[in-house]
C-alpha atoms as a PDB file:
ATOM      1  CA  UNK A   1      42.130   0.849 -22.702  1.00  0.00           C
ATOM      2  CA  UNK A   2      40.401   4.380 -23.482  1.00  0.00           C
ATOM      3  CA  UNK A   3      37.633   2.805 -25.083  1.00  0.00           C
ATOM      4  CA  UNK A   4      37.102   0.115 -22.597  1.00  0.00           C
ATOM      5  CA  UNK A   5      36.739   3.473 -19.986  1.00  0.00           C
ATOM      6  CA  UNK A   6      34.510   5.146 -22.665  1.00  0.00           C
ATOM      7  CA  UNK A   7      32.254   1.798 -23.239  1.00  0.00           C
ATOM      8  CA  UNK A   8      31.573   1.433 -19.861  1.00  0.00           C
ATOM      9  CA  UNK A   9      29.700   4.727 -18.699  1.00  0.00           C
ATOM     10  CA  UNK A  10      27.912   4.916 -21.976  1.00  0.00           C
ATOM     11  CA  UNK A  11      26.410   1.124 -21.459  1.00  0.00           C
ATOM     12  CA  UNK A  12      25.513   2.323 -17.905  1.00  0.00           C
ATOM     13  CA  UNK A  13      23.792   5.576 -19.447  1.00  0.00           C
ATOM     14  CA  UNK A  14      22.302   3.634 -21.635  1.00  0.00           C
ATOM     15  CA  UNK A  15      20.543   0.790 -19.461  1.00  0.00           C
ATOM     16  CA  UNK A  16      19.440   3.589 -16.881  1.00  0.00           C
ATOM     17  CA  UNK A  17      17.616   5.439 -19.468  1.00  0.00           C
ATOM     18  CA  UNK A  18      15.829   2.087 -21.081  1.00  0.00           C
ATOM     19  CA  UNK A  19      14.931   1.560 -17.425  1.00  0.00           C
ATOM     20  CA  UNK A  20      12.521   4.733 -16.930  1.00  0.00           C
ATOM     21  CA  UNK A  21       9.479   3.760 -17.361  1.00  0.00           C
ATOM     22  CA  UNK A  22       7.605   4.807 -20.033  1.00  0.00           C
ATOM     23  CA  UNK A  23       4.710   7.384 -19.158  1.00  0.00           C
ATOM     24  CA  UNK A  24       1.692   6.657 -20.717  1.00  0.00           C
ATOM     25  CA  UNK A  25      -1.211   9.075 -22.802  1.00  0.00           C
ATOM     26  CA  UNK A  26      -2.598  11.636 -20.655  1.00  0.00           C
ATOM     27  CA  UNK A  27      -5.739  10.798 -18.796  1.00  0.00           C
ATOM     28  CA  UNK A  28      -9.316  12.748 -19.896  1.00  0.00           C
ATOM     29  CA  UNK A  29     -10.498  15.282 -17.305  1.00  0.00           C
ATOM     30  CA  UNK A  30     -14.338  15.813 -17.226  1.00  0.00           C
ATOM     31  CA  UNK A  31     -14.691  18.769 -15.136  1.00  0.00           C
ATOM     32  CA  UNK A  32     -18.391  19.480 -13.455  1.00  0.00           C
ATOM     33  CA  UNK A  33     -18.490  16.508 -11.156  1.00  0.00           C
ATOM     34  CA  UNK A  34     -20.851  16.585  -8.729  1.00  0.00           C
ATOM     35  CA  UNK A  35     -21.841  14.281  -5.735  1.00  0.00           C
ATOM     36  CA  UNK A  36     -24.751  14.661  -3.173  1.00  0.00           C
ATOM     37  CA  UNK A  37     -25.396  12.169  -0.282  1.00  0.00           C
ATOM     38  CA  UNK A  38     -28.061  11.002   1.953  1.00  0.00           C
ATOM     39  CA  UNK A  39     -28.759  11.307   5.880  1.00  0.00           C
ATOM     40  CA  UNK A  40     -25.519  10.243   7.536  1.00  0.00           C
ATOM     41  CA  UNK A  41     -25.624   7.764  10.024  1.00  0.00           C
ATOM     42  CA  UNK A  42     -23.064   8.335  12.416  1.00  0.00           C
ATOM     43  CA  UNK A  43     -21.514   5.669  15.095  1.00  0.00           C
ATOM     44  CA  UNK A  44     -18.757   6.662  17.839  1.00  0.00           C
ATOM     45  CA  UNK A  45     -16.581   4.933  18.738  1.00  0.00           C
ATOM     46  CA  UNK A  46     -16.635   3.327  21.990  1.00  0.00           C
ATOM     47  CA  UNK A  47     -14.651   5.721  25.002  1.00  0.00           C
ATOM     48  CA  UNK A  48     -14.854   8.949  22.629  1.00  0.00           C
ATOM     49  CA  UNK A  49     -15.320  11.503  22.726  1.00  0.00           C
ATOM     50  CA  UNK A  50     -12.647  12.223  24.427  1.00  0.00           C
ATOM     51  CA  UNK A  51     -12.425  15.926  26.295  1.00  0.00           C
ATOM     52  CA  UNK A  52      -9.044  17.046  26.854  1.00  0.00           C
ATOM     53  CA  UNK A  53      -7.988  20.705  28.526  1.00  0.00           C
ATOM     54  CA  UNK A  54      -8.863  23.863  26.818  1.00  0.00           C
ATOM     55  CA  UNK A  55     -12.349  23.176  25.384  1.00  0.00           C
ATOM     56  CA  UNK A  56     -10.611  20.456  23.081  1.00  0.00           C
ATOM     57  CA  UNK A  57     -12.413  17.292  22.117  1.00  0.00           C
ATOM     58  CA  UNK A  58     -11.118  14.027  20.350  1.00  0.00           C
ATOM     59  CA  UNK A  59     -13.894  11.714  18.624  1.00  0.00           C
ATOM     60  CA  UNK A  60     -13.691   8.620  16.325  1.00  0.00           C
ATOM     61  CA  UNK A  61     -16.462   6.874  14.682  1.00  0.00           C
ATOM     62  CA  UNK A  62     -17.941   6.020  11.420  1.00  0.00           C
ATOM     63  CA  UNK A  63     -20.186   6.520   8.881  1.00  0.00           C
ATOM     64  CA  UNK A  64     -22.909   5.348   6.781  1.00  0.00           C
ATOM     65  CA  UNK A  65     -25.107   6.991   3.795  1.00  0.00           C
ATOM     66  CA  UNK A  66     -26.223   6.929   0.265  1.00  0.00           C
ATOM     67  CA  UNK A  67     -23.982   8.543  -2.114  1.00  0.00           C
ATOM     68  CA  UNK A  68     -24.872   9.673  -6.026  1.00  0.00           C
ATOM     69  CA  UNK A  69     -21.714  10.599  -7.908  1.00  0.00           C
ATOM     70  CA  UNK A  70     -22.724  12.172 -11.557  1.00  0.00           C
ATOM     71  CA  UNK A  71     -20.424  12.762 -14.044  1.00  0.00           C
ATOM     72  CA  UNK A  72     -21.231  14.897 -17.179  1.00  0.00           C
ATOM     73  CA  UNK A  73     -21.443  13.318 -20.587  1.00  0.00           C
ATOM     74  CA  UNK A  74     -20.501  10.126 -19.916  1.00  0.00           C
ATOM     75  CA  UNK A  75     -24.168   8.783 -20.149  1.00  0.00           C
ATOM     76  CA  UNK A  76     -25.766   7.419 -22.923  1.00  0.00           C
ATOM     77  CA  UNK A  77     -25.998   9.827 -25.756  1.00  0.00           C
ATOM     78  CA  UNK A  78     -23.935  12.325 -23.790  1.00  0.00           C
ATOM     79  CA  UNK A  79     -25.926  12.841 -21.248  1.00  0.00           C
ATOM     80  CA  UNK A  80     -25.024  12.700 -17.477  1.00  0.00           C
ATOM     81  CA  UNK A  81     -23.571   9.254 -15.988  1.00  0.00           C
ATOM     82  CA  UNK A  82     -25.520   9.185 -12.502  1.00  0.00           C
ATOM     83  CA  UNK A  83     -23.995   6.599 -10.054  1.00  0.00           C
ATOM     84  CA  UNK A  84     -25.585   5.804  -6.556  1.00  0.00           C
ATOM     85  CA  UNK A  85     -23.890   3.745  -4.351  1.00  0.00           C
ATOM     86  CA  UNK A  86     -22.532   3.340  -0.680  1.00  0.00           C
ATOM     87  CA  UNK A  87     -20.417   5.396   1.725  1.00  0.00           C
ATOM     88  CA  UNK A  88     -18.533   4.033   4.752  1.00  0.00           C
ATOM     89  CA  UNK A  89     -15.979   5.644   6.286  1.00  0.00           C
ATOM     90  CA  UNK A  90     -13.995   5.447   9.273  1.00  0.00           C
ATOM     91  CA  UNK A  91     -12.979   9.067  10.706  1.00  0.00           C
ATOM     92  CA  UNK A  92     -11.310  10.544  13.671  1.00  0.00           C
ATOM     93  CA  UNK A  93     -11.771  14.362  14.112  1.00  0.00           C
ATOM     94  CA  UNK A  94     -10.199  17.048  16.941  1.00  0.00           C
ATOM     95  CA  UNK A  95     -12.216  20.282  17.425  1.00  0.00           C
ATOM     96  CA  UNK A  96     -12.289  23.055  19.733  1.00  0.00           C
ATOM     97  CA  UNK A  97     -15.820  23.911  20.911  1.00  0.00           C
ATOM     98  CA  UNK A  98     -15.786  25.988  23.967  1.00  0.00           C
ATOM     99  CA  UNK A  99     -19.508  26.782  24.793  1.00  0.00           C
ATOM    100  CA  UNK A 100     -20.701  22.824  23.860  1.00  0.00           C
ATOM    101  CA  UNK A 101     -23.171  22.721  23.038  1.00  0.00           C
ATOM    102  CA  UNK A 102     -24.277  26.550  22.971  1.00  0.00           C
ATOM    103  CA  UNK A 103     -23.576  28.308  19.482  1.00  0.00           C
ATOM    104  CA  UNK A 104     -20.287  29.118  18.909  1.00  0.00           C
ATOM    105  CA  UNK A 105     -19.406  31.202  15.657  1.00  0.00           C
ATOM    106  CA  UNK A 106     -15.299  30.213  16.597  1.00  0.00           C
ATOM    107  CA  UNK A 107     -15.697  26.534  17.255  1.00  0.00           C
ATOM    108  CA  UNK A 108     -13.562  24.902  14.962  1.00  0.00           C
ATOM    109  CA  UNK A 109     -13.250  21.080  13.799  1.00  0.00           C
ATOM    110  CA  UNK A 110     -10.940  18.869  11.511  1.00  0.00           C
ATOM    111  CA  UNK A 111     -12.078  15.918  10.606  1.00  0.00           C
ATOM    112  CA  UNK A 112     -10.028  12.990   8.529  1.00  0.00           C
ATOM    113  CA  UNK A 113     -11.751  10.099   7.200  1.00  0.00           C
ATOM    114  CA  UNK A 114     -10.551   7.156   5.003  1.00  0.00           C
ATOM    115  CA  UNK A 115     -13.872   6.355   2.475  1.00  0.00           C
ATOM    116  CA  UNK A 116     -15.030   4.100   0.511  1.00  0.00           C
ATOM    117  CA  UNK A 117     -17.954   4.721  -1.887  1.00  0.00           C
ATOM    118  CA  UNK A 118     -18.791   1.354  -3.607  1.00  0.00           C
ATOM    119  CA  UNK A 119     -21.092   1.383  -7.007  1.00  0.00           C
ATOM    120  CA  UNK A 120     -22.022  -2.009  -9.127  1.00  0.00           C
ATOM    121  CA  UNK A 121     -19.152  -2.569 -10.696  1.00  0.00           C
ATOM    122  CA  UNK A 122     -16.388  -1.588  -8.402  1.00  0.00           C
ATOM    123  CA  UNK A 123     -15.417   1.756  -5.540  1.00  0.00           C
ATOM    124  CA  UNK A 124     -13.687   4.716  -5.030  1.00  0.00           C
ATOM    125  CA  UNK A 125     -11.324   4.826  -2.263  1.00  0.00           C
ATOM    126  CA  UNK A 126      -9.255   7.341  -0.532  1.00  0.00           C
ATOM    127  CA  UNK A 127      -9.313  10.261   1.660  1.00  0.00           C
ATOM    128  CA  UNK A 128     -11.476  13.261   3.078  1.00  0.00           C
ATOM    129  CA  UNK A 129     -10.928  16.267   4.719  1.00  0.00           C
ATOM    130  CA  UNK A 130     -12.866  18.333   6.222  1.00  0.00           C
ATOM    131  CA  UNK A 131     -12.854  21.642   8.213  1.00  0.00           C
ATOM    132  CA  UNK A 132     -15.550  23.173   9.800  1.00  0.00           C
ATOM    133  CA  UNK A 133     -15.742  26.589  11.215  1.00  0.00           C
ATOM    134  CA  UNK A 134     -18.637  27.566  13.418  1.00  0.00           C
ATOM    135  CA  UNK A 135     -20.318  24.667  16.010  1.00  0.00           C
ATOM    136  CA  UNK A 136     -23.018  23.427  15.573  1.00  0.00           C
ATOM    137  CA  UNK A 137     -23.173  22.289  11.831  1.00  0.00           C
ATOM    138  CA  UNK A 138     -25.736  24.062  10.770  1.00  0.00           C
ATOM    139  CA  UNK A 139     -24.581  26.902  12.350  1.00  0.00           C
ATOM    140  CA  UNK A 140     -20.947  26.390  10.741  1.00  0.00           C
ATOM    141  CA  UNK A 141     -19.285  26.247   7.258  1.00  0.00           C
ATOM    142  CA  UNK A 142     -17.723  23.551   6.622  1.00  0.00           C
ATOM    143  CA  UNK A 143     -14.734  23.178   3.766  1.00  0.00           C
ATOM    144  CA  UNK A 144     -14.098  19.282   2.593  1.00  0.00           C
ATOM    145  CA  UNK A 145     -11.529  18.237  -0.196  1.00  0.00           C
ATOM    146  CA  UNK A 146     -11.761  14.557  -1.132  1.00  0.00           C
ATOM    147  CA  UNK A 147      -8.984  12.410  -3.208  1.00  0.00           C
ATOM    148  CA  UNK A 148     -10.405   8.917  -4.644  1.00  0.00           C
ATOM    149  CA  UNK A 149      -8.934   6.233  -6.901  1.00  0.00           C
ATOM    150  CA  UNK A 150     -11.046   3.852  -8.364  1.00  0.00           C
ATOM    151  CA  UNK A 151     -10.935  -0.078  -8.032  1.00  0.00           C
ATOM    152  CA  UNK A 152     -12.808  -2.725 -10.615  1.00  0.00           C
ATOM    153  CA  UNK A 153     -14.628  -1.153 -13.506  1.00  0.00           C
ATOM    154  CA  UNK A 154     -12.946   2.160 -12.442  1.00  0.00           C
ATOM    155  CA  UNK A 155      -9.712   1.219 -11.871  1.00  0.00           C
ATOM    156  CA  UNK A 156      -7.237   3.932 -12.742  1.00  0.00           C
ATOM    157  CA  UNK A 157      -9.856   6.604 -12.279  1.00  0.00           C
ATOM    158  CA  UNK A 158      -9.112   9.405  -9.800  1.00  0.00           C
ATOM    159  CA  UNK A 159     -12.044  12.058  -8.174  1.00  0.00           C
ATOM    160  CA  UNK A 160     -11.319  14.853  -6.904  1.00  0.00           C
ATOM    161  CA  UNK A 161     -13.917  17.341  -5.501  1.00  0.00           C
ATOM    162  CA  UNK A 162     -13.685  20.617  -3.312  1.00  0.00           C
ATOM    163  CA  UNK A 163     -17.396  20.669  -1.279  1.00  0.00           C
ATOM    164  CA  UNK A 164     -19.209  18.362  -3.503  1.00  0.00           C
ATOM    165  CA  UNK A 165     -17.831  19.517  -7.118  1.00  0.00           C
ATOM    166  CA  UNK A 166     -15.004  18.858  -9.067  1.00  0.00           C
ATOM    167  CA  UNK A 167     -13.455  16.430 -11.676  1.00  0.00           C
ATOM    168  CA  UNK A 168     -12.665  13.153 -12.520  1.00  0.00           C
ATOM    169  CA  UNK A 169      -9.535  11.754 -14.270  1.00  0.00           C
ATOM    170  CA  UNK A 170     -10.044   8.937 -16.755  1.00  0.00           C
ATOM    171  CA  UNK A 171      -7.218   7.248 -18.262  1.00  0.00           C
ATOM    172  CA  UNK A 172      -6.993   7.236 -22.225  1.00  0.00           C
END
């Protein structure tokens, strides 16, 4: 009867740990990506933007432009892989502009956008945000962290950038 109790929590030890999965090889990080994009076009939404109390404004739209991704060394002969594609994305943003549309060094926006940046062969998907500090854009600085996984050719892929540069992870 001991043996029967011992059996028992050792089979279920057993078949939880062959039922982890197995992680796979790390992925390769190429650091020094870079991405630069063309003249946004920019739609709203209709019934936004939306002005609230305070100086606070809602808007929702999307957007349109070129986009070049390059990534180093993963050209031929190790030179720089240059990709130009598509963006869309749909975004919705809140910012407090109290002198609109006056200058206004405290104005402050945050913007979220789901993106989708397609090149031959497949896209990147994901998230951006952005903060921006100072109204109007030019005026402002702006701070924008973007998270994409890939789909098709660069399935499994993940970019990350912080204002236009950063890396890409590349499964072994």
């Amino acid at each position: 009867m001991n043996k029967k109790l011992l059996v028992i929590p050792v089979l279920l030890l057993t078949f939880a740990l062959l039922s982890i999965p197995v992680l796979g090889a790390p992925a390769t990080k190429i650091e020094g990506v870079t991405t630069t994009s063309g003249t946004p076009v920019r739609m709203i939404h209709p019934g936004y933007p939306r002005n609230v109390d305070h100086g606070i404004r809602h808007t929702k739209g999307n957007t349109t432009q070129t986009i070049t991704l390059t990534i180093p060394g993963l050209g031929p002969s190790g030179s720089d892989l240059i990709l130009e594609g598509s963006h869309y994305s749909d975004w919705i943003s809140m910012s407090m502009w109290r002198n609109d549309p006056d200058p206004d060094p405290e104005a402050i926006a945050i913007i979220k956008a789901e993106v989708v940046w397609t090149f031959t062969g497949g896209t990147f998907e994901g998230r951006v945000y952005r903060t921006i500090t100072g109204m109007p854009i030019p005026v402002g600085v702006t701070y924008t962290r973007i998270v994409l996984h890939g789909t098709g050719d660069f399935r499994g892929q993940t970019v990350k950038l912080i204002d236009g540069e950063g890396y890409i992870l590349i499964p072994k």
